[in-house]
Protein backbone atom coordinates (compact mmCIF):
# COMPACT_ATOMS: atom_id res chain seq x y z
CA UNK A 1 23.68 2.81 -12.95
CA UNK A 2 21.48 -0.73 -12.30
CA UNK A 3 18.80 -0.37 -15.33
CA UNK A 4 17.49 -3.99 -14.92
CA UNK A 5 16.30 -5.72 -11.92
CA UNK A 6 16.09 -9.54 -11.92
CA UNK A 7 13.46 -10.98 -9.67
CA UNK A 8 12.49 -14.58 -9.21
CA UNK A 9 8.82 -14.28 -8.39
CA UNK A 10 7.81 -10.87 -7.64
CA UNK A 11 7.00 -11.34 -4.32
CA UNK A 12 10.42 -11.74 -3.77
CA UNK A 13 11.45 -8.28 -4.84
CA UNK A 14 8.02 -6.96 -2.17
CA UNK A 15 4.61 -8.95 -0.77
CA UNK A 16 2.40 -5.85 -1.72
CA UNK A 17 3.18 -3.01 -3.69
CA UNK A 18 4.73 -4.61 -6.65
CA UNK A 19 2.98 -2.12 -9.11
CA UNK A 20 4.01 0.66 -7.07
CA UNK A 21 7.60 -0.17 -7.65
CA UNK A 22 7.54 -1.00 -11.07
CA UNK A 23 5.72 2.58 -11.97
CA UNK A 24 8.58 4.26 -9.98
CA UNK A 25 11.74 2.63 -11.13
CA UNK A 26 10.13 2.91 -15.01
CA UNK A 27 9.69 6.56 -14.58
CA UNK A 28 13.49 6.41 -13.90
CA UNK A 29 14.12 4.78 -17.03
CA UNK A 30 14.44 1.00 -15.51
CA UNK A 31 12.85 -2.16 -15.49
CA UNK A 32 12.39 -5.19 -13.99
CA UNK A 33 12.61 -8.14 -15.05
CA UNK A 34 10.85 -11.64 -13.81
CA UNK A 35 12.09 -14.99 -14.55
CA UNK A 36 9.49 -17.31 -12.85
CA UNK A 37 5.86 -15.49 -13.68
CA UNK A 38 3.01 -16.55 -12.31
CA UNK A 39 0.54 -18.37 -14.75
CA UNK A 40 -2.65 -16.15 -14.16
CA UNK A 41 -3.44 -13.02 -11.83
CA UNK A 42 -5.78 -15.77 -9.73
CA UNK A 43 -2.24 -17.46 -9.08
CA UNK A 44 -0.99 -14.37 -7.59
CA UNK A 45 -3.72 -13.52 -5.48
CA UNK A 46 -4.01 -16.25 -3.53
CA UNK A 47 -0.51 -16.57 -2.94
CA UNK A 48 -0.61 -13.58 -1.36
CA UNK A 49 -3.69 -13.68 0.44
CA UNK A 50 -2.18 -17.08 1.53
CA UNK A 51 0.92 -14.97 2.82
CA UNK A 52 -1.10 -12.65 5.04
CA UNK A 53 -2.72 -15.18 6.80
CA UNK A 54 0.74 -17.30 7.51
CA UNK A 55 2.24 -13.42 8.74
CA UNK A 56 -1.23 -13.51 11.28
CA UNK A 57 -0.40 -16.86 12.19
CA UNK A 58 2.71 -17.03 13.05
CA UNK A 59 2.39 -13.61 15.40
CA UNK A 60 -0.52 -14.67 16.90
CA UNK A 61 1.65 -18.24 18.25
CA UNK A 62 4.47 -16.27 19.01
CA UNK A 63 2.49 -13.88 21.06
CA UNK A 64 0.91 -17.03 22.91
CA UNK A 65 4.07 -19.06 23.18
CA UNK A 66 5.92 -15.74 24.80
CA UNK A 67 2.83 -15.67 27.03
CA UNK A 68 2.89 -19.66 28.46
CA UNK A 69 6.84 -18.73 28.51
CA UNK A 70 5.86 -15.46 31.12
CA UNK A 71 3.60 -17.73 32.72
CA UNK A 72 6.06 -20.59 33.51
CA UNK A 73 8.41 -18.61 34.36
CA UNK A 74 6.15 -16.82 37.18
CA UNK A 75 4.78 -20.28 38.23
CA UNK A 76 8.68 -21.28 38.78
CA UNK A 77 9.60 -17.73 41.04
CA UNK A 78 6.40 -17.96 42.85
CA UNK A 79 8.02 -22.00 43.78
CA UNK A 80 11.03 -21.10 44.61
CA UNK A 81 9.53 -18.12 46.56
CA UNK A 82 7.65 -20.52 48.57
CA UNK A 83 10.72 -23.05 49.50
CA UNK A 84 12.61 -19.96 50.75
């Protein structure tokens, strides 16, 4: 049975949540166990807050790169529509 967890940062083991995890595998008699803590709960906080807005980022340019992709490619059959 794993009794020990290591972790790196614990945002590697989950983003949000962490406590959540660590209450449920203690009441099952484990722990876990983090080798690079953060210096102070500021630290933390902004890391993830930092985190959430990258995650918004990065869908919000996908979502508008797939779009200028849809549009290109309609520009490019409405073209070749028109040489036909």
């Amino acid at each position: 049975m794993i009794t020990r967890v290591v972790v790196e940062h614990k945002d590697r083991l989950t983003r949000f949540g962490f406590r959540y995890i660590e209450t449920l595998l203690e009441i099952q008699g484990r722990t876990i166990e983090e080798v690079n803590p953060a210096e102070t709960n500021k630290e933390d906080l902004l890391h993830d807050l930092a985190s959430v807005v990258y995650s918004i980022c990065v869908r919000l340019y996908g979502q508008r790169r797939a779009k200028r992709k849809a549009e290109c490619l309609v520009e490019q059959l409405e073209a070749q529509d028109g040489q036909e």
